[in-house]
C-alpha atoms as a PDB file:
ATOM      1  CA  UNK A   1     181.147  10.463  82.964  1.00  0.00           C
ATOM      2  CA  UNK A   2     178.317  11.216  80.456  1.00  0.00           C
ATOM      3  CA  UNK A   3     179.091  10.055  76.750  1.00  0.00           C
ATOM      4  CA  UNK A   4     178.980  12.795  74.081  1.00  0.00           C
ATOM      5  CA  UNK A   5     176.490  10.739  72.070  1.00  0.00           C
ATOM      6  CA  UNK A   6     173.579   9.170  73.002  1.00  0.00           C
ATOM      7  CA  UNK A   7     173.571   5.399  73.607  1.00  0.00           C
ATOM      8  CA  UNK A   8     172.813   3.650  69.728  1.00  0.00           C
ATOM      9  CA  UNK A   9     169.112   2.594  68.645  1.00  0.00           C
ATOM     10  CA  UNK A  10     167.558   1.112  65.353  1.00  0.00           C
ATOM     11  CA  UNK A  11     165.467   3.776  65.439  1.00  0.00           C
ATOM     12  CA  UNK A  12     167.709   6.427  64.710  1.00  0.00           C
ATOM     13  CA  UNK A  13     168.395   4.350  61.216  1.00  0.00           C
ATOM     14  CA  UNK A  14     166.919   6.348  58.406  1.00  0.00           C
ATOM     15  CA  UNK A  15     164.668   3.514  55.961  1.00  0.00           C
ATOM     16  CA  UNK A  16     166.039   3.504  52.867  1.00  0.00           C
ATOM     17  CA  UNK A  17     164.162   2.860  50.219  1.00  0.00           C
ATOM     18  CA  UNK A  18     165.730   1.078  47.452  1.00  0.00           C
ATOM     19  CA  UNK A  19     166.044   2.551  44.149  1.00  0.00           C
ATOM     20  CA  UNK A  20     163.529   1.251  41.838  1.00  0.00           C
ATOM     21  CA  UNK A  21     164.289   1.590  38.002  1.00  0.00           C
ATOM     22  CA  UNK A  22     161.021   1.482  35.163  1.00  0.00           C
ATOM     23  CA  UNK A  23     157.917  -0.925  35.908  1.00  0.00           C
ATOM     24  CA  UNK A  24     158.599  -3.560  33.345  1.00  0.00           C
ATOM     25  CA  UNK A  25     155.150  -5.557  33.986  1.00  0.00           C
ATOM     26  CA  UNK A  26     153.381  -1.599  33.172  1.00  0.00           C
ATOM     27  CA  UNK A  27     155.302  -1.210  30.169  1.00  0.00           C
ATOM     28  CA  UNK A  28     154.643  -4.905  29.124  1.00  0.00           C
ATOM     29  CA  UNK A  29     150.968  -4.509  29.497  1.00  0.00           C
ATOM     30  CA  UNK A  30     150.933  -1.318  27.495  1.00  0.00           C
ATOM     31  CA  UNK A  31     153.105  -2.372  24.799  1.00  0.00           C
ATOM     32  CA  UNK A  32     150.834  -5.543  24.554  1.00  0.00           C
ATOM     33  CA  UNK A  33     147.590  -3.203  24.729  1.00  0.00           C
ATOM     34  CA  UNK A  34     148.755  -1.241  21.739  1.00  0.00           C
ATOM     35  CA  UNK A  35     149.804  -4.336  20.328  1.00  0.00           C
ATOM     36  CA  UNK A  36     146.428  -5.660  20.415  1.00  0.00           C
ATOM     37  CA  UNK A  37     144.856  -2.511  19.205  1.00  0.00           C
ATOM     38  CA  UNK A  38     146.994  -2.111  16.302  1.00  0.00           C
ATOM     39  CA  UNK A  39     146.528  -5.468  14.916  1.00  0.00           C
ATOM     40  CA  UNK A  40     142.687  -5.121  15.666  1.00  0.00           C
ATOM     41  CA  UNK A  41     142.753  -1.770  13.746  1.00  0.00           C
ATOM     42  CA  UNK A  42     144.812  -3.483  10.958  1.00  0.00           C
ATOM     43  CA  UNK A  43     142.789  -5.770   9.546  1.00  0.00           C
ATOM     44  CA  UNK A  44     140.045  -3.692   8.548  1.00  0.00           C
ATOM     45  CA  UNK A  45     142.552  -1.312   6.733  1.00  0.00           C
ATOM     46  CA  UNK A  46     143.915  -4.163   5.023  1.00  0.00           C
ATOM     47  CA  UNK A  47     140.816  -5.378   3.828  1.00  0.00           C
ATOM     48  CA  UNK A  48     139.650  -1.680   2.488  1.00  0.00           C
ATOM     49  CA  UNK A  49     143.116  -1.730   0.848  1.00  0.00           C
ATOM     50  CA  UNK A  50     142.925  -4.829  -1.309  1.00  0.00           C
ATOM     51  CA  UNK A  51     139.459  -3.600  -1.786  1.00  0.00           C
ATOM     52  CA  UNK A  52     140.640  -0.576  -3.272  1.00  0.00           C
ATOM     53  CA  UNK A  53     143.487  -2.507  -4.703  1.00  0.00           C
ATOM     54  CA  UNK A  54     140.950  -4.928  -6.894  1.00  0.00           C
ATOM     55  CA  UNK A  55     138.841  -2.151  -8.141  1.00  0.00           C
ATOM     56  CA  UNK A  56     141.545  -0.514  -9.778  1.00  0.00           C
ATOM     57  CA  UNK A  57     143.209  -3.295 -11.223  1.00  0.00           C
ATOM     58  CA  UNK A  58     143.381  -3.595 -14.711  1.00  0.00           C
ATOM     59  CA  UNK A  59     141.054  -6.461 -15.888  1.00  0.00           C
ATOM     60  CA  UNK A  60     142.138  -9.117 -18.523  1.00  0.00           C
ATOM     61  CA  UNK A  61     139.450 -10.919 -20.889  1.00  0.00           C
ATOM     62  CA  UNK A  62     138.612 -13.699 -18.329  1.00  0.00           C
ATOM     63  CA  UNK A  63     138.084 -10.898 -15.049  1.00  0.00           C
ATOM     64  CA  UNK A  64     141.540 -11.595 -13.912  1.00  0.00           C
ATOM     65  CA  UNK A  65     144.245  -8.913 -12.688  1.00  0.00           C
ATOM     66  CA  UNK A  66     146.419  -7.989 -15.906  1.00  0.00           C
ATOM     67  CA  UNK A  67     150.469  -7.173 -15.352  1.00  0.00           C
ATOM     68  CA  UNK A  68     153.461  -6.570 -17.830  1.00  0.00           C
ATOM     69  CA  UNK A  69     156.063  -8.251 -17.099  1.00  0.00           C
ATOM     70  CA  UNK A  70     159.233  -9.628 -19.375  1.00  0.00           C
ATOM     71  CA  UNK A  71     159.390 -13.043 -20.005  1.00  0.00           C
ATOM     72  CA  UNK A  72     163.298 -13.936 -21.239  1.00  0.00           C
ATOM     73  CA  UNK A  73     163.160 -10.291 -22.940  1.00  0.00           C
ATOM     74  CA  UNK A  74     160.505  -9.753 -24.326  1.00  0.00           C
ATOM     75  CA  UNK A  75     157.451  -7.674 -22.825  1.00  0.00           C
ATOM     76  CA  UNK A  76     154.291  -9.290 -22.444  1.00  0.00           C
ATOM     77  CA  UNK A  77     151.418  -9.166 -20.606  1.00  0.00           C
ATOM     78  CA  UNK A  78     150.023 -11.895 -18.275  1.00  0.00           C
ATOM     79  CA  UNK A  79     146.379 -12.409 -17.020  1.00  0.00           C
ATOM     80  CA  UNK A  80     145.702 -14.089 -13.415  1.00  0.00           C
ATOM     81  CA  UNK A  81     142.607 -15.275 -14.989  1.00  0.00           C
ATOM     82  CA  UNK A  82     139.131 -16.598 -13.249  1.00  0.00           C
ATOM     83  CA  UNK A  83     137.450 -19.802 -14.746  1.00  0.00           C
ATOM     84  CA  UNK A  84     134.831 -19.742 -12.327  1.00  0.00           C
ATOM     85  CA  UNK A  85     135.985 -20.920  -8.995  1.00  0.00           C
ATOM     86  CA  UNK A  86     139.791 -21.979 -10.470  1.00  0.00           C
ATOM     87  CA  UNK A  87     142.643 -19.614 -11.518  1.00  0.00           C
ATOM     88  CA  UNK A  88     144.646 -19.873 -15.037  1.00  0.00           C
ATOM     89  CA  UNK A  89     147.228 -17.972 -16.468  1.00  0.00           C
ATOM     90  CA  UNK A  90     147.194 -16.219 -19.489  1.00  0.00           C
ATOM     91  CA  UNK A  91     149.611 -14.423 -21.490  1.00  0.00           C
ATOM     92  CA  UNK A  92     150.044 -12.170 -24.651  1.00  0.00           C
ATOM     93  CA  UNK A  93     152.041 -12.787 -26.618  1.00  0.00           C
ATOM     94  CA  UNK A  94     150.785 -16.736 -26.058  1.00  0.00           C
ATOM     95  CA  UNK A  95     153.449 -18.883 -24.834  1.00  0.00           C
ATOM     96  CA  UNK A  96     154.574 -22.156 -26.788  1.00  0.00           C
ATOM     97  CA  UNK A  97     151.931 -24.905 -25.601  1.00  0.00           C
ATOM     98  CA  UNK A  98     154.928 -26.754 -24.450  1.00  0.00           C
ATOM     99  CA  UNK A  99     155.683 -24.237 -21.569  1.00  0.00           C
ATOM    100  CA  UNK A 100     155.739 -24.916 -17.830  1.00  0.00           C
ATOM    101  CA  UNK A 101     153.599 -22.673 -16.169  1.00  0.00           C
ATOM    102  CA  UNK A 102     153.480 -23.236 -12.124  1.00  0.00           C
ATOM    103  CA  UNK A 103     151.513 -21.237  -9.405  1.00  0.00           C
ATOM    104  CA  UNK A 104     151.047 -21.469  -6.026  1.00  0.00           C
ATOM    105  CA  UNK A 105     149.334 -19.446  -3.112  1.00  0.00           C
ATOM    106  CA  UNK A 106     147.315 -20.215  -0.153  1.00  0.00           C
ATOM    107  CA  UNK A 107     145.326 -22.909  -2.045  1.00  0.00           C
ATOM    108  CA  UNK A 108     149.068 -24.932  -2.549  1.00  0.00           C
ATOM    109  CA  UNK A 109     151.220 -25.692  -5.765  1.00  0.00           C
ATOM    110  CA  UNK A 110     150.205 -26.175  -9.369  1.00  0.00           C
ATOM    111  CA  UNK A 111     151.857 -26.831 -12.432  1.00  0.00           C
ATOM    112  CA  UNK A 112     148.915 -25.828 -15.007  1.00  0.00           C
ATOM    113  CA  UNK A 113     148.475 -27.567 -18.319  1.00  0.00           C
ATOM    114  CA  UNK A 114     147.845 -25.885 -21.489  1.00  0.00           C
ATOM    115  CA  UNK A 115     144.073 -25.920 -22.349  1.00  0.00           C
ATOM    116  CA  UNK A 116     144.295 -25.347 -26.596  1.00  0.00           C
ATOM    117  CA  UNK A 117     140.318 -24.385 -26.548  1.00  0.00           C
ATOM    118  CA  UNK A 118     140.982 -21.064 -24.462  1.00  0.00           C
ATOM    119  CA  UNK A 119     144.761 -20.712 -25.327  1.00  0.00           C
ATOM    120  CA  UNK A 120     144.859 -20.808 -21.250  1.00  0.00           C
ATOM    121  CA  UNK A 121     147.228 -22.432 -19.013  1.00  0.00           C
ATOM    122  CA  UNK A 122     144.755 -23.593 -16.341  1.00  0.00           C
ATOM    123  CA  UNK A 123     142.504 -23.869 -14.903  1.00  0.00           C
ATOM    124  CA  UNK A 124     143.801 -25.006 -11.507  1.00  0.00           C
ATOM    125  CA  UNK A 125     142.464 -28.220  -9.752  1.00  0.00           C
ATOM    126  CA  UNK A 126     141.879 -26.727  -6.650  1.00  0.00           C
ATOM    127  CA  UNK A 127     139.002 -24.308  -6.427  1.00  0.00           C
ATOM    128  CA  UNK A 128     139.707 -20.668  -4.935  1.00  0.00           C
ATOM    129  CA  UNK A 129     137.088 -18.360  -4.163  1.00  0.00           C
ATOM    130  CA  UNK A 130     137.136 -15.979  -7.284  1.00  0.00           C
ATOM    131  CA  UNK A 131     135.604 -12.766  -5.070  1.00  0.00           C
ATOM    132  CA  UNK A 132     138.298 -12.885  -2.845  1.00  0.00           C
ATOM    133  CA  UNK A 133     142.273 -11.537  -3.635  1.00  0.00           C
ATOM    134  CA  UNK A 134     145.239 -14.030  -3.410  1.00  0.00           C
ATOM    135  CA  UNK A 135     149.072 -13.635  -3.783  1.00  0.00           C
ATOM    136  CA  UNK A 136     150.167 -16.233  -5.854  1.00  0.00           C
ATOM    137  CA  UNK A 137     153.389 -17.385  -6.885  1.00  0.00           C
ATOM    138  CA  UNK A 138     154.399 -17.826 -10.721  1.00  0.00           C
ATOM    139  CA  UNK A 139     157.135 -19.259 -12.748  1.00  0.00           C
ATOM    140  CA  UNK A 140     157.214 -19.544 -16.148  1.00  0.00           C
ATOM    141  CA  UNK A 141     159.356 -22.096 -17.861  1.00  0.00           C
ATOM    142  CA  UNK A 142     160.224 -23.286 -21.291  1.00  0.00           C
ATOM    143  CA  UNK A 143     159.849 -26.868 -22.378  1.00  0.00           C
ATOM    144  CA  UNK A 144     163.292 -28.086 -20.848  1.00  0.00           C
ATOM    145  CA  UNK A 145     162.931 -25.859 -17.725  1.00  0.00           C
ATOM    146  CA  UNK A 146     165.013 -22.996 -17.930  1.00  0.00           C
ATOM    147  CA  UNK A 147     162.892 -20.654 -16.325  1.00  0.00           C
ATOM    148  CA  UNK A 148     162.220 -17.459 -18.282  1.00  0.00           C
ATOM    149  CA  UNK A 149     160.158 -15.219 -15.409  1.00  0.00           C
ATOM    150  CA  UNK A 150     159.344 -15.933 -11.847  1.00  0.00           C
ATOM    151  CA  UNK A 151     157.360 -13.550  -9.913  1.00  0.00           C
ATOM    152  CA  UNK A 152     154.632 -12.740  -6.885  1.00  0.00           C
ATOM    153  CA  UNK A 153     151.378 -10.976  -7.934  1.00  0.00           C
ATOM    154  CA  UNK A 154     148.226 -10.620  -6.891  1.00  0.00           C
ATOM    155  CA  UNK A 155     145.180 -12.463  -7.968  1.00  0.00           C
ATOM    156  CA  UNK A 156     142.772  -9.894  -7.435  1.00  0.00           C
ATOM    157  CA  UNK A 157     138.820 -11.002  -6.798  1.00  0.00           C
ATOM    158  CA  UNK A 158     136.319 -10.163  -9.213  1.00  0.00           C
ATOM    159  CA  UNK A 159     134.633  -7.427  -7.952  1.00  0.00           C
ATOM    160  CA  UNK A 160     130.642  -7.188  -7.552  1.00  0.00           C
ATOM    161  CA  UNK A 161     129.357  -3.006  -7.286  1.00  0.00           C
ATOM    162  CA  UNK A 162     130.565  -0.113  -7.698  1.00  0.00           C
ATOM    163  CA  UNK A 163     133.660   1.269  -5.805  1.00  0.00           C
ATOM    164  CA  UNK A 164     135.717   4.446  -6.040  1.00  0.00           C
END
């Protein structure tokens, strides 16, 4: 008697193929491409920015970026200022002598005295490249150190040339 199928063999097995879902080491090595790229792309932009950025700042009496703020109410004006290769804050109206005036950036933490012959607080101690730009960090304090303005600005470079 004959069987109505033929007799079984692996062969006749189809190969499956498993299901494969996205190529996460592709997707990795683009994402880290454009990564790469971006940040490469980035840092000249930056640079032309704060370039930019420093030529338009407003300039103070000593070179240095000018903002209004308000210190404890009132409006004023305060000066990043350049003393040659050291920073020092200025402000108009002039703060009491007896103020604490504190700044701090990439070149570390200050608390400036007041200098009576250029009605400056500063200079700093540490030197800091005047031609390049530098967030810094300022509080303002009375004599008994209640502060009276805190804020981040930047200490634009002094800029050499002509820029548009």
């Amino acid at each position: 008697m004959s069987s109505p199928h033929p007799p079984y063999t692996p062969t006749d097995n189809p190969n499956l193929i498993p299901p494969s879902g996205p190529n996460w080491r592709l997707i990795g090595a683009i994402v880290i491409a454009l990564a790469i790229i971006g940040l490469t792309v980035s840092i000249p932009l930056y640079q032309n920015w704060q370039t930019e950025k420093a030529a338009h700042a407003e300039r103070g009496r000593y070179q240095g970026a000018v903002y209004d703020i308000v210190i404890d109410g009132t409006p004023a004006r305060l000066e990043l200022a350049w003393a040659g290769p050291h920073l020092a804050v200025v402000t108009d109206p002039v703060l009491p002598p007896d103020s604490i005036v504190t700044v701090s950036g990439d070149f570390g933490k200050e608390t400036l005295k007041w200098d009576e012959q250029y009605q400056v607080f500063g200079p700093t101690q540490a030197e800091i490249d005047p031609y390049s730009h530098h967030k810094v960090s300022v509080s303002i304090s009375d004599a008994t150190g209640q502060p009276l303005w805190s804020g981040k600005r930047w200490a634009w470079g002094v800029v050499s040339g002509h820029h548009h």
